[in-house]
C-alpha atoms as a PDB file:
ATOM      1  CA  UNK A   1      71.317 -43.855  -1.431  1.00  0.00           C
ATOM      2  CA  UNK A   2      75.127 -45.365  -2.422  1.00  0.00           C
ATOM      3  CA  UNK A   3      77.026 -44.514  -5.607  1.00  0.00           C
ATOM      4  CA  UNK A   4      76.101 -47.997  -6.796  1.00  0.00           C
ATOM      5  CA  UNK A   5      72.537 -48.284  -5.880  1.00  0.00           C
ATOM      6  CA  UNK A   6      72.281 -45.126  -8.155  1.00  0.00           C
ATOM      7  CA  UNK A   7      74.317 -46.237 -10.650  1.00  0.00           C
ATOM      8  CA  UNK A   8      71.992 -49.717 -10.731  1.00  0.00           C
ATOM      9  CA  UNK A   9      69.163 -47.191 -10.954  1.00  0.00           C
ATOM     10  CA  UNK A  10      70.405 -44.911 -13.452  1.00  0.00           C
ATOM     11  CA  UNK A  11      71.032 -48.541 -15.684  1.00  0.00           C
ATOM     12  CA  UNK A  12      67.473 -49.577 -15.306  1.00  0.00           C
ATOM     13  CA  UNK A  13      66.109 -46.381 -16.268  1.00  0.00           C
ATOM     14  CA  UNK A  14      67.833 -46.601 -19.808  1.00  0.00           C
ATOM     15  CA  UNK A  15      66.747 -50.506 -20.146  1.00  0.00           C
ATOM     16  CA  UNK A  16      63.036 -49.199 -19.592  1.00  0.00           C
ATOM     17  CA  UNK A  17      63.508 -46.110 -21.491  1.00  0.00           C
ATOM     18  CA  UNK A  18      65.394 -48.170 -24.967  1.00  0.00           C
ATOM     19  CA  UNK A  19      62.375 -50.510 -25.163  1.00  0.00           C
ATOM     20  CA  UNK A  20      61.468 -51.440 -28.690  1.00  0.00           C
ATOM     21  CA  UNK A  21      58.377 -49.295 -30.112  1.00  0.00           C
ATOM     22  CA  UNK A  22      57.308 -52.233 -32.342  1.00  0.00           C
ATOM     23  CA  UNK A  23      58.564 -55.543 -33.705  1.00  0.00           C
ATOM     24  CA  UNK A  24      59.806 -54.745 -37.214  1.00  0.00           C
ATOM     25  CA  UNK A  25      61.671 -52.114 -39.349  1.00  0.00           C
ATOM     26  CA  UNK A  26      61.618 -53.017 -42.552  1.00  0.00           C
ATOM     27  CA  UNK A  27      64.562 -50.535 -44.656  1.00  0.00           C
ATOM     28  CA  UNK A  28      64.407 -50.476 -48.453  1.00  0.00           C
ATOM     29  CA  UNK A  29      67.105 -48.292 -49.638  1.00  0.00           C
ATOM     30  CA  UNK A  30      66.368 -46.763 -53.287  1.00  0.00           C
ATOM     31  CA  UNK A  31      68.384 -44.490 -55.403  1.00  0.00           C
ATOM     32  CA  UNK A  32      66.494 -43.910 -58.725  1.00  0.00           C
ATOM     33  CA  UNK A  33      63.790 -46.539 -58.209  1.00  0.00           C
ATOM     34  CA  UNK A  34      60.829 -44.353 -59.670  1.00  0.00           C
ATOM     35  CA  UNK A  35      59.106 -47.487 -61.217  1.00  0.00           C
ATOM     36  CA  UNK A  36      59.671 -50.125 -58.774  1.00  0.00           C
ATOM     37  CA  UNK A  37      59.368 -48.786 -54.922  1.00  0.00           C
ATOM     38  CA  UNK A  38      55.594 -48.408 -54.582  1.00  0.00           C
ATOM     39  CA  UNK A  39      55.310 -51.929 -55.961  1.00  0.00           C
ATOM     40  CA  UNK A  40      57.853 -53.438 -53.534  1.00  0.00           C
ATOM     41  CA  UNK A  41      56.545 -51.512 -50.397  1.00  0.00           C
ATOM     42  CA  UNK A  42      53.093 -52.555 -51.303  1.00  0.00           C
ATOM     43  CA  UNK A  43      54.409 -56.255 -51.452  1.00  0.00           C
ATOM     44  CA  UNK A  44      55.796 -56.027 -48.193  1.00  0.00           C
ATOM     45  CA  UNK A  45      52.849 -54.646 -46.621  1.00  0.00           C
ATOM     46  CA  UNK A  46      50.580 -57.502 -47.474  1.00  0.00           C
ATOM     47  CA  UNK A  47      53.140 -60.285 -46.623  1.00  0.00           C
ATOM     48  CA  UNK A  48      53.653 -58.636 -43.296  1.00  0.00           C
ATOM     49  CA  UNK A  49      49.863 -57.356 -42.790  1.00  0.00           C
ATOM     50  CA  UNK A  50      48.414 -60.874 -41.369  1.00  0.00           C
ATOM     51  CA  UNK A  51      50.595 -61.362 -38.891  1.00  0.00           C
ATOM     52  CA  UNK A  52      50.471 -59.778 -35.495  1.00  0.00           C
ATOM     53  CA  UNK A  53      53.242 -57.822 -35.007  1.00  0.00           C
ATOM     54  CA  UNK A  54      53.551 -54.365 -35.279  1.00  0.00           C
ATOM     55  CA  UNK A  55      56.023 -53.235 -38.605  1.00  0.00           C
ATOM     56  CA  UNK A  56      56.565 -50.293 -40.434  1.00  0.00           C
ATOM     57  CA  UNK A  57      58.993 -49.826 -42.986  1.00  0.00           C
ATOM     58  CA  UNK A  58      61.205 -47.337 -43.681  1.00  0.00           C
ATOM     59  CA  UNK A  59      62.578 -45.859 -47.528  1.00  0.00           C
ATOM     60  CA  UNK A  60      65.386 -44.179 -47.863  1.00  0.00           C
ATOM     61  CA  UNK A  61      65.335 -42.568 -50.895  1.00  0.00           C
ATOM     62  CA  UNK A  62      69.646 -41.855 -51.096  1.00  0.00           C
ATOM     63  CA  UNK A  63      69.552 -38.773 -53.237  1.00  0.00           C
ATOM     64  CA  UNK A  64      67.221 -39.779 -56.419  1.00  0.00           C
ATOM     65  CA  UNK A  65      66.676 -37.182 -59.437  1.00  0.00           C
ATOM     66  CA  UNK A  66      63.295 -39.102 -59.846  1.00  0.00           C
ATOM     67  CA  UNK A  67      60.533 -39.565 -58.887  1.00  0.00           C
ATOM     68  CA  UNK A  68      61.438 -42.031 -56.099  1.00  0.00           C
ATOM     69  CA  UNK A  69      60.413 -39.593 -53.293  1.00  0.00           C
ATOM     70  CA  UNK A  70      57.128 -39.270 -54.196  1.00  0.00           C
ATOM     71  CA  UNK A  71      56.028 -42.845 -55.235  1.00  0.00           C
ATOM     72  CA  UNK A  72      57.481 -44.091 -51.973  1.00  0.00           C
ATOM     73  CA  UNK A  73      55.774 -40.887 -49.917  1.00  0.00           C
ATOM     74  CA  UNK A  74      52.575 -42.370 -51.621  1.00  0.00           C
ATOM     75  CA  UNK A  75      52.673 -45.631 -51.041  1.00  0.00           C
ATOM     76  CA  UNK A  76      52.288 -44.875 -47.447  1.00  0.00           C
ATOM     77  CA  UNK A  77      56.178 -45.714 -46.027  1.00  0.00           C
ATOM     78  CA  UNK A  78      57.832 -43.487 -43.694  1.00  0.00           C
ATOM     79  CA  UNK A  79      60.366 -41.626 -46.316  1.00  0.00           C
ATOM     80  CA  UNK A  80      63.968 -40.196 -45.023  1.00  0.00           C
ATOM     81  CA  UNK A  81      65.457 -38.362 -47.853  1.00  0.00           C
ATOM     82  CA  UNK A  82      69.398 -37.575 -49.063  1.00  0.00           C
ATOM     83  CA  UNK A  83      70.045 -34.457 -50.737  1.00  0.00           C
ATOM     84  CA  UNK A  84      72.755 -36.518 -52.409  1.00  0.00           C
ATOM     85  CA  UNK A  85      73.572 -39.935 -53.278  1.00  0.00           C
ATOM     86  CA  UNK A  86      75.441 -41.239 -50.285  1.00  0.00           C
ATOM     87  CA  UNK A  87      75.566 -45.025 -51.299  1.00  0.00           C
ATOM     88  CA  UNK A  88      74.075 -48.241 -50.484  1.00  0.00           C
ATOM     89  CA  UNK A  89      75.449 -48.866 -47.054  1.00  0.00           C
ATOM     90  CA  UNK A  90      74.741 -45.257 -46.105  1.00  0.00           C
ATOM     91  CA  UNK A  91      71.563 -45.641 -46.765  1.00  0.00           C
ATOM     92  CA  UNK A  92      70.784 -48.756 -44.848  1.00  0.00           C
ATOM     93  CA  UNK A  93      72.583 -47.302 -42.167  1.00  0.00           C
ATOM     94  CA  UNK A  94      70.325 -44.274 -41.755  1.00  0.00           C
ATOM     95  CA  UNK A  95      67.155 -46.371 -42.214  1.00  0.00           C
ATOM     96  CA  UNK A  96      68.283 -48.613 -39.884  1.00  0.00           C
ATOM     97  CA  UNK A  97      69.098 -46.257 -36.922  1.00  0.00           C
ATOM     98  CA  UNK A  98      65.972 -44.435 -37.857  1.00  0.00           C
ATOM     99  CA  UNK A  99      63.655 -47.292 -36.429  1.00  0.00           C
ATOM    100  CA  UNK A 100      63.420 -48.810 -32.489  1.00  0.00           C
ATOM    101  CA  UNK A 101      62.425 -52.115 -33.390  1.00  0.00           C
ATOM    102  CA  UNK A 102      63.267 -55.538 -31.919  1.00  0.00           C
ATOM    103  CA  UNK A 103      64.652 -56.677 -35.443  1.00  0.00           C
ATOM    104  CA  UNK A 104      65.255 -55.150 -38.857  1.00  0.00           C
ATOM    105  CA  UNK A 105      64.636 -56.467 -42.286  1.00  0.00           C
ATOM    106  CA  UNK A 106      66.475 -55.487 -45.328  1.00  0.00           C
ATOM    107  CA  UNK A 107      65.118 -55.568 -48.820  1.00  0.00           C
ATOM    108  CA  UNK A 108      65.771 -54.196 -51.860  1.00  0.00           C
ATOM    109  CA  UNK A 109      63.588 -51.657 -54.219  1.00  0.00           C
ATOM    110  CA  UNK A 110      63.809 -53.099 -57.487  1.00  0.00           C
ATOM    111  CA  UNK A 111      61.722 -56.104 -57.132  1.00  0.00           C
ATOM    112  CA  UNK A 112      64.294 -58.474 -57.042  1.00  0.00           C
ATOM    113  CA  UNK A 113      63.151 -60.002 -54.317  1.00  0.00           C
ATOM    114  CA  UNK A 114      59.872 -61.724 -53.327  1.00  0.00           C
ATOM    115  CA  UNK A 115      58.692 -60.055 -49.754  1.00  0.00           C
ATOM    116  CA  UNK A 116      56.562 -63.324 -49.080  1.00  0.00           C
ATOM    117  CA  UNK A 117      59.494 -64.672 -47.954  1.00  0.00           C
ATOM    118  CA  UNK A 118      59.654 -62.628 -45.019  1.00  0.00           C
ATOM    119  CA  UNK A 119      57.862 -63.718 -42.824  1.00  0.00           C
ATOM    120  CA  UNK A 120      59.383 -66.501 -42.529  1.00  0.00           C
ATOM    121  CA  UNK A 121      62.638 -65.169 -42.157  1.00  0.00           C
ATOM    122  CA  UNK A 122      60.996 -62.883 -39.139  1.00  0.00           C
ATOM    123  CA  UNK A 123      60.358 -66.594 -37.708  1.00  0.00           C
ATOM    124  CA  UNK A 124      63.632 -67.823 -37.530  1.00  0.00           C
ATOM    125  CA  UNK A 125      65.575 -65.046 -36.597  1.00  0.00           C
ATOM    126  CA  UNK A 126      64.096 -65.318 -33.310  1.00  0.00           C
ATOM    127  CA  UNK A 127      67.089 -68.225 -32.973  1.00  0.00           C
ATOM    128  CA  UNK A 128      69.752 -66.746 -35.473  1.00  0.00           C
ATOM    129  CA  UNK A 129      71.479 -63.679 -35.729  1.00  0.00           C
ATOM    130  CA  UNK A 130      71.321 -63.004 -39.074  1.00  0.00           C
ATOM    131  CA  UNK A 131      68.679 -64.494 -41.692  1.00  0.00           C
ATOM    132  CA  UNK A 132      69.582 -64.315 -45.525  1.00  0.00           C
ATOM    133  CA  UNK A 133      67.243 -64.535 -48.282  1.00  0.00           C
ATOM    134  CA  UNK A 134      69.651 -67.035 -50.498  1.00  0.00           C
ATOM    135  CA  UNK A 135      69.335 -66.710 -53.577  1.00  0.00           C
ATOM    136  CA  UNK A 136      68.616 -70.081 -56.378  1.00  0.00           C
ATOM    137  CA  UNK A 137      72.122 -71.484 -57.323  1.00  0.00           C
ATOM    138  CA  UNK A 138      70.963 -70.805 -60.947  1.00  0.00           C
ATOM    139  CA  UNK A 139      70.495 -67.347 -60.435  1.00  0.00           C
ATOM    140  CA  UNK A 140      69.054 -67.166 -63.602  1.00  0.00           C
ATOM    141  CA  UNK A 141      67.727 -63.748 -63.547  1.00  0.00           C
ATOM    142  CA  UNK A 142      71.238 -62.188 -62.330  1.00  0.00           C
ATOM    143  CA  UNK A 143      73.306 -60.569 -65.310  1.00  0.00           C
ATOM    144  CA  UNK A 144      75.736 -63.008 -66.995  1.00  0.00           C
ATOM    145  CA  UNK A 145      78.395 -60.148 -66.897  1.00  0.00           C
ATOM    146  CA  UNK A 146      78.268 -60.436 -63.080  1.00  0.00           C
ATOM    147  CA  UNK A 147      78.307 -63.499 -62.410  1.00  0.00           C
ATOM    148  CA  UNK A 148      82.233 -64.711 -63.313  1.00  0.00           C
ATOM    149  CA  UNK A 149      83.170 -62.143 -60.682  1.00  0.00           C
ATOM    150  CA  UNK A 150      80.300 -63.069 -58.088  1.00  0.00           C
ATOM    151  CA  UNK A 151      81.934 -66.617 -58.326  1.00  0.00           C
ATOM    152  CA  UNK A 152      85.281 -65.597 -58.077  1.00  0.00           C
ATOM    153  CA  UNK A 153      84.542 -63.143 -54.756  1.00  0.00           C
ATOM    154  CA  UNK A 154      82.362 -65.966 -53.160  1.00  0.00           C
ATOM    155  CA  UNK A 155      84.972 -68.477 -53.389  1.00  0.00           C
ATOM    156  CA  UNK A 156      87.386 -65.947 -51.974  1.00  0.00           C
ATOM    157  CA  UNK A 157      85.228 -65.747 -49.312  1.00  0.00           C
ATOM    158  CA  UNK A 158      84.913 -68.977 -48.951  1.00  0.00           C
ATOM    159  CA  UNK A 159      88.241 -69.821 -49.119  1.00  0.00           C
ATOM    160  CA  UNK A 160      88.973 -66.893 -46.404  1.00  0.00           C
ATOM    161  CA  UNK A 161      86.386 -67.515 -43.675  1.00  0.00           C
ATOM    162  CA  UNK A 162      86.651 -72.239 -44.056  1.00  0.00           C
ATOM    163  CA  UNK A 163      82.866 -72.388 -44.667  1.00  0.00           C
ATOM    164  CA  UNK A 164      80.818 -72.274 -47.815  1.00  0.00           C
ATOM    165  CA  UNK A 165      78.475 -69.047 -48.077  1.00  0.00           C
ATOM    166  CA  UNK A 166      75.584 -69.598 -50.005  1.00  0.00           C
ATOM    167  CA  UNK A 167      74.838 -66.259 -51.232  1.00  0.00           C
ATOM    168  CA  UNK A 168      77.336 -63.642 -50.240  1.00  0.00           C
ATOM    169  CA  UNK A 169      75.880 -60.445 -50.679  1.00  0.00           C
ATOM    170  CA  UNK A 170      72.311 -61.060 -50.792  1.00  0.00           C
ATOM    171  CA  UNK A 171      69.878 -57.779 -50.350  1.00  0.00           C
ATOM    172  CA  UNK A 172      67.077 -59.146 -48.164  1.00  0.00           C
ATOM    173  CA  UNK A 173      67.863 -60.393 -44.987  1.00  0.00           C
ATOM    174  CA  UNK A 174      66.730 -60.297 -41.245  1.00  0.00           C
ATOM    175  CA  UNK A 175      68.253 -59.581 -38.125  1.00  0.00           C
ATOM    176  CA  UNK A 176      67.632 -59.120 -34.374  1.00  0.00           C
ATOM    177  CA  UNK A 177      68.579 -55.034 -33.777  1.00  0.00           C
ATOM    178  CA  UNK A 178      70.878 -56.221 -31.040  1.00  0.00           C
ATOM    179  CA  UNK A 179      73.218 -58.454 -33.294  1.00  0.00           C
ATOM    180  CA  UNK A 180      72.962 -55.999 -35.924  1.00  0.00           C
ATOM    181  CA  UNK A 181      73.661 -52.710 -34.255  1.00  0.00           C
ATOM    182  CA  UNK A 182      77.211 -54.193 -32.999  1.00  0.00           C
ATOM    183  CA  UNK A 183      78.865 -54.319 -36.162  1.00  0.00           C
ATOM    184  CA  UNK A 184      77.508 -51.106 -37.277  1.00  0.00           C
ATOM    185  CA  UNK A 185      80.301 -48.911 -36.869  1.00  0.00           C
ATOM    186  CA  UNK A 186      82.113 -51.237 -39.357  1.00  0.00           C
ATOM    187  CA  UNK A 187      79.891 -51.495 -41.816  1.00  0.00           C
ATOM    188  CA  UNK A 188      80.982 -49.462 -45.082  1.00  0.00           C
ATOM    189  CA  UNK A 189      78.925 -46.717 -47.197  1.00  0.00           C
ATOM    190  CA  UNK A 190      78.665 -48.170 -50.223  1.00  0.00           C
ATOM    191  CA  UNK A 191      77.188 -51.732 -51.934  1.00  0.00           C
ATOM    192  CA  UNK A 192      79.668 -53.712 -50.096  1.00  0.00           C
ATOM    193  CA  UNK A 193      77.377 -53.387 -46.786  1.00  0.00           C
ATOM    194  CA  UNK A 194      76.208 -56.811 -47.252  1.00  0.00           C
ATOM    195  CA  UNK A 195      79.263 -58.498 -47.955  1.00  0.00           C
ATOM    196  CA  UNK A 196      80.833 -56.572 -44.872  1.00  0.00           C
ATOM    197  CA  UNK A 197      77.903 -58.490 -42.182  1.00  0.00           C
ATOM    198  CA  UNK A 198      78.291 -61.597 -44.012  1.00  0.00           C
ATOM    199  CA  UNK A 199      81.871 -61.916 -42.711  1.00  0.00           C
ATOM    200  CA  UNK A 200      81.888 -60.068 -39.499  1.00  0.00           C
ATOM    201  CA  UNK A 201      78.726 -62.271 -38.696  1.00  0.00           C
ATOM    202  CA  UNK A 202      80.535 -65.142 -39.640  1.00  0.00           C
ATOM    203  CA  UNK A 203      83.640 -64.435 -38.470  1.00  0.00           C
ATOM    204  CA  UNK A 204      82.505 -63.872 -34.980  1.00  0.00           C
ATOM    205  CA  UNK A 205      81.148 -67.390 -35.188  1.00  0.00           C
ATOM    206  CA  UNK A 206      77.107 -66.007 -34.855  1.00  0.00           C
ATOM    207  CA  UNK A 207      74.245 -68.202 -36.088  1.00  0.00           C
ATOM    208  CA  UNK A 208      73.978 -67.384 -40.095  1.00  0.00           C
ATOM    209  CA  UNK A 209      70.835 -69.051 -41.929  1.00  0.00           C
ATOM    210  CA  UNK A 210      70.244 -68.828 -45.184  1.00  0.00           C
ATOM    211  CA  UNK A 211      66.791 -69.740 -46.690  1.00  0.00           C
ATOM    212  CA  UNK A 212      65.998 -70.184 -50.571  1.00  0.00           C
ATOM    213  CA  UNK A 213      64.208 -67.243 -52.389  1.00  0.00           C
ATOM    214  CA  UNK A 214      63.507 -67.192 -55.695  1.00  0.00           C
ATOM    215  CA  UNK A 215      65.494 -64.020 -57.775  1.00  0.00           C
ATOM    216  CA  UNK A 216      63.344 -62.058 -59.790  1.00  0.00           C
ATOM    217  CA  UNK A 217      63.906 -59.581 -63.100  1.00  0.00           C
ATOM    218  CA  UNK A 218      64.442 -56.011 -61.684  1.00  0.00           C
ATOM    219  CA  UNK A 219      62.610 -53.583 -62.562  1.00  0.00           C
ATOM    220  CA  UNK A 220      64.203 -50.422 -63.977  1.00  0.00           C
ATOM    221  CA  UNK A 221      68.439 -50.088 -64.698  1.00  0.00           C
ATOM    222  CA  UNK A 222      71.284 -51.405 -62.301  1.00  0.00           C
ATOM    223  CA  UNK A 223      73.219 -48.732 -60.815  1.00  0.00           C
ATOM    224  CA  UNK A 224      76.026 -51.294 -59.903  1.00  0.00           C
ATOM    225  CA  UNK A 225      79.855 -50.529 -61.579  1.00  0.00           C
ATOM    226  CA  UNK A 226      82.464 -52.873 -62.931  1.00  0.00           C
ATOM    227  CA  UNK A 227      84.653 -51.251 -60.187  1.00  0.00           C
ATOM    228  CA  UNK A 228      82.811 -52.228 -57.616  1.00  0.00           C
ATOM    229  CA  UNK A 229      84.410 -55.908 -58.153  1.00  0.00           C
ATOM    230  CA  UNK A 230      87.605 -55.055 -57.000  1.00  0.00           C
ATOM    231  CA  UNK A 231      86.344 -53.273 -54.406  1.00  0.00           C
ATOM    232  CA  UNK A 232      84.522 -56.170 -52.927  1.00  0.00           C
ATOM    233  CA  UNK A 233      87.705 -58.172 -53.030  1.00  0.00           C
ATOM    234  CA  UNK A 234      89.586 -56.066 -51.234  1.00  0.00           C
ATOM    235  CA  UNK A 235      86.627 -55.675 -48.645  1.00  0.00           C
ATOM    236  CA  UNK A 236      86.948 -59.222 -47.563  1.00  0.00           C
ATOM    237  CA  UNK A 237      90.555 -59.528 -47.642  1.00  0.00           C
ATOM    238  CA  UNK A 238      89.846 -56.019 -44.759  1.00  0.00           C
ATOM    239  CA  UNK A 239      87.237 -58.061 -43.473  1.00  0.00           C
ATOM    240  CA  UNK A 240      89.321 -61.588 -42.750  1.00  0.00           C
ATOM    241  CA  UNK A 241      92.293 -59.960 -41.533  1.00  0.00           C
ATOM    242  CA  UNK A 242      89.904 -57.763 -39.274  1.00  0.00           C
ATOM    243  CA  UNK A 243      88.348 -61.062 -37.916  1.00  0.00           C
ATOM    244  CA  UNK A 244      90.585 -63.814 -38.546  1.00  0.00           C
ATOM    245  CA  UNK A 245      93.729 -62.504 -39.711  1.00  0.00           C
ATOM    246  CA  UNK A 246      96.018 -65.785 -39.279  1.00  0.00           C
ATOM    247  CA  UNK A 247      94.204 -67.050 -42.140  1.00  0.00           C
ATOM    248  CA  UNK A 248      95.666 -63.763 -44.356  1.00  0.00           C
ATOM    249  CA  UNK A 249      99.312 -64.137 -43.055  1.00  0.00           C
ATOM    250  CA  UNK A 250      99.859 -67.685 -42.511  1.00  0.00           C
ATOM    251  CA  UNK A 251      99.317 -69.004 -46.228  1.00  0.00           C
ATOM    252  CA  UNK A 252     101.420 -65.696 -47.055  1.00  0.00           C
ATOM    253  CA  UNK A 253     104.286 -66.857 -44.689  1.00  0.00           C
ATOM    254  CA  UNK A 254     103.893 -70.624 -45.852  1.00  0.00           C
ATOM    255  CA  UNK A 255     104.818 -69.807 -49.582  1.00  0.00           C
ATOM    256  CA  UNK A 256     107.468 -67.496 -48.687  1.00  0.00           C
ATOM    257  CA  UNK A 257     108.778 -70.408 -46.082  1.00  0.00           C
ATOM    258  CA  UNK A 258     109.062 -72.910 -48.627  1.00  0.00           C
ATOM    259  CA  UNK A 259     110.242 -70.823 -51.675  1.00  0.00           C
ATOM    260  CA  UNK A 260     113.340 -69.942 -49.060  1.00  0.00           C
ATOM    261  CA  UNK A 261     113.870 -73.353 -48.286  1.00  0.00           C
ATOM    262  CA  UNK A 262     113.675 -74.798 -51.344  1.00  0.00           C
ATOM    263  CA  UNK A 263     116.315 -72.142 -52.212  1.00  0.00           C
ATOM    264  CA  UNK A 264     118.313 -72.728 -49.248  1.00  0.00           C
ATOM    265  CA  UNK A 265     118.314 -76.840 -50.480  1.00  0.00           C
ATOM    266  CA  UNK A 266     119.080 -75.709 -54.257  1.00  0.00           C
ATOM    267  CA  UNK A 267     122.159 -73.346 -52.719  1.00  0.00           C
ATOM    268  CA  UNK A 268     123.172 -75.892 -50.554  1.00  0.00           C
ATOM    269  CA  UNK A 269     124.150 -78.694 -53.415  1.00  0.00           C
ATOM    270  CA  UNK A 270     125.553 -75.627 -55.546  1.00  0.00           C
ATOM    271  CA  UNK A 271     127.740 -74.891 -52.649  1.00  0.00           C
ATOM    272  CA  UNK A 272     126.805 -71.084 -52.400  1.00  0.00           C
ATOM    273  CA  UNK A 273     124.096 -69.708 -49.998  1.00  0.00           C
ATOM    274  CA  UNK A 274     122.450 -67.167 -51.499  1.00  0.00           C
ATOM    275  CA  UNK A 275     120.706 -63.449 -50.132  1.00  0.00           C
ATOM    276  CA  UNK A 276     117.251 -64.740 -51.463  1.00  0.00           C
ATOM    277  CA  UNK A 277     116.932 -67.644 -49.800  1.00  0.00           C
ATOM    278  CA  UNK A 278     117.483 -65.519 -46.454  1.00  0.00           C
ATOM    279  CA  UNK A 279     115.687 -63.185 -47.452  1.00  0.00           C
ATOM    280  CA  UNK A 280     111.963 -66.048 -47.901  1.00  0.00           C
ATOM    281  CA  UNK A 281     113.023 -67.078 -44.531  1.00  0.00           C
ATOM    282  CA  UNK A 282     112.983 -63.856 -42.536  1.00  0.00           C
ATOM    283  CA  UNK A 283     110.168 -62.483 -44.576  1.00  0.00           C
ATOM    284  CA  UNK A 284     107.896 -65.815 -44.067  1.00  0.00           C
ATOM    285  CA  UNK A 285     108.808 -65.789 -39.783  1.00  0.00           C
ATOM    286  CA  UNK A 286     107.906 -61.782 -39.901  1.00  0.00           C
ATOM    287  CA  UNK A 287     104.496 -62.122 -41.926  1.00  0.00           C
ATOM    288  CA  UNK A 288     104.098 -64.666 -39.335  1.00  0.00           C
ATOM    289  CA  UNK A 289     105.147 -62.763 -36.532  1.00  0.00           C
ATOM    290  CA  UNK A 290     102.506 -59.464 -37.932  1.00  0.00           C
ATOM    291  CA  UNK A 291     100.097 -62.120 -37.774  1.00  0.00           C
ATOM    292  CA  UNK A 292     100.010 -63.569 -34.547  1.00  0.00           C
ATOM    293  CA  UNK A 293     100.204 -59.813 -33.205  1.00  0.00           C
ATOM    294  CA  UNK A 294      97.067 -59.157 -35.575  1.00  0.00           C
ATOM    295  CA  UNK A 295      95.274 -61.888 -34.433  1.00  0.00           C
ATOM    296  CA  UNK A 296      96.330 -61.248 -30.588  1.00  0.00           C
ATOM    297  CA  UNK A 297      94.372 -57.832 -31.275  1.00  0.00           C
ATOM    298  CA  UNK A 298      91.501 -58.989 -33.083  1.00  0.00           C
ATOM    299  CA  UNK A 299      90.902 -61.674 -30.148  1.00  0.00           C
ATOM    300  CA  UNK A 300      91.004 -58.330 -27.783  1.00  0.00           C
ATOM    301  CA  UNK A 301      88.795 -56.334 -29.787  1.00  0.00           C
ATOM    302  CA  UNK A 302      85.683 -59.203 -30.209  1.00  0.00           C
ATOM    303  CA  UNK A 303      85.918 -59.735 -26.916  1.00  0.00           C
ATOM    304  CA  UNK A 304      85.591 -56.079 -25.970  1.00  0.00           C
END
């Protein structure tokens, strides 16, 4: 037998071998979510019950001091425990690689979200790579303190990525494991995990639907900071220039362009060129120059 007729066998081997065990992991992360996790788990159950596939889902309690652990041991989901609180992301992440499904579902433990909605979702991410659980315009039952800075990030993002996002950081979504598990690696630890696959997902121009759920009161206390706001805006500034980052640096080198040039005109009629005006030139041609390298790099690493 040749070198390459092993190697072909040695390839189908681990194709046979990484076949899916069932259909759907569901992962509901939960830090401190004594009063609400054996009522969400139960929801998804019965949404997910009649229809034949084969599910299971998956808690993660991330290092609760309640009682989290055991409601969610009773309610009859497979648990995978923290010793400490690790974050959001981190917990998604472990629930995630800790199923062998053909696609994963996200959802949330507070309550927030209505699980009926998911099997729907199941059904069309069979021709999308990611399906998001958008939340009503109105948001009504989403914390007036938040939402000034959930406008401001999401028309950031918009802004960024030249496409209007519904709901930017929704925490019930859908996706086929495949599309998922290669942005992974990028994905951060803590609540900006769903802003982060928002933008890689649409930055690597993959099929994003978004379908209308209604937003429920949660049930128990937020664990959510003010400083997490600035946090997310820096994530998708990361996230653009990661993906697209001509859209960071040229706007950058356009206002420095034309605040040196309209210095340059302004020196010209005084008679007396000035180190400024310079100065916006060269910086606007080397932001644009860091650019175009940036973007040469990005273009190498998607299509790696």
């Amino acid at each position: 037998m040749s070198a390459t007729d092993k190697t072909e066998l040695r390839s189908e081997d681990l194709l046979s071998s990484a076949q899916p065990a069932r259909d759907l992991s569901v992962v509901i992360p939960a830090f401190n979510e004594e009063k609400g996790i054996g009522q969400t788990v139960a929801e998804v159950h019965n949404s997910l019950s009649s229809l034949p596939i084969d599910f299971e889902i998956i808690v993660v309690d991330d290092g609760s001091t309640d009682g989290t652990r055991e409601a969610a041991e009773k309610s009859g989901a497979k648990v995978i425990s923290s010793n400490e609180n690790l974050g959001y992301g981190a917990a998604l992440k472990r629930g995630i690689t800790a199923g062998s499904s053909t696609y994963v579902a996200i959802i949330d433990a507070d309550g927030t979200y209505p699980a009926t909605s998911l099997a729907e979702m199941l059904k069309r991410a069979r021709f999308a790579d990611m399906v998001v659980g958008a939340r009503s315009a109105a948001m009504t039952n989403v914390p007036w303190i938040r939402r000034p800075a959930k406008f401001m990030l999401t028309g950031f993002a918009n802004f960024l990525t030249r496409r209007k996002i519904p709901d930017l950081n929704s925490g019930m979504r859908v996706f086929p494991r495949i599309s998922l598990m290669r942005f992974l690696p990028l994905l951060p630890a803590g609540f900006s995990f769903t802003t982060t696959i928002t933008l890689c997902m649409i930055c690597s121009d993959m099929t994003v639907e978004y379908l209308p759920v209604d937003y429920r009161r949660r049930i128990g206390r937020s664990t959510m900071r003010s400083v997490d706001f600035l946090n997310f805006l820096m994530l998708i500034v990361r996230a653009i220039v990661l993906f697209n980052p001509l859209r960071v640096f040229l706007p950058i080198g356009t206002v420095l362009f034309a605040l040196g040039m309209s210095k340059v005109v302004y020196d010209i009629f005084i008679g007396n060129l000035s180190e400024s005006a310079v100065l916006g030139i060269l910086s606007a041609i080397m932001i644009w120059s860091v650019g175009l390298l940036a973007d040469m790099i990005s273009r190498l690493h998607l299509r790696r």
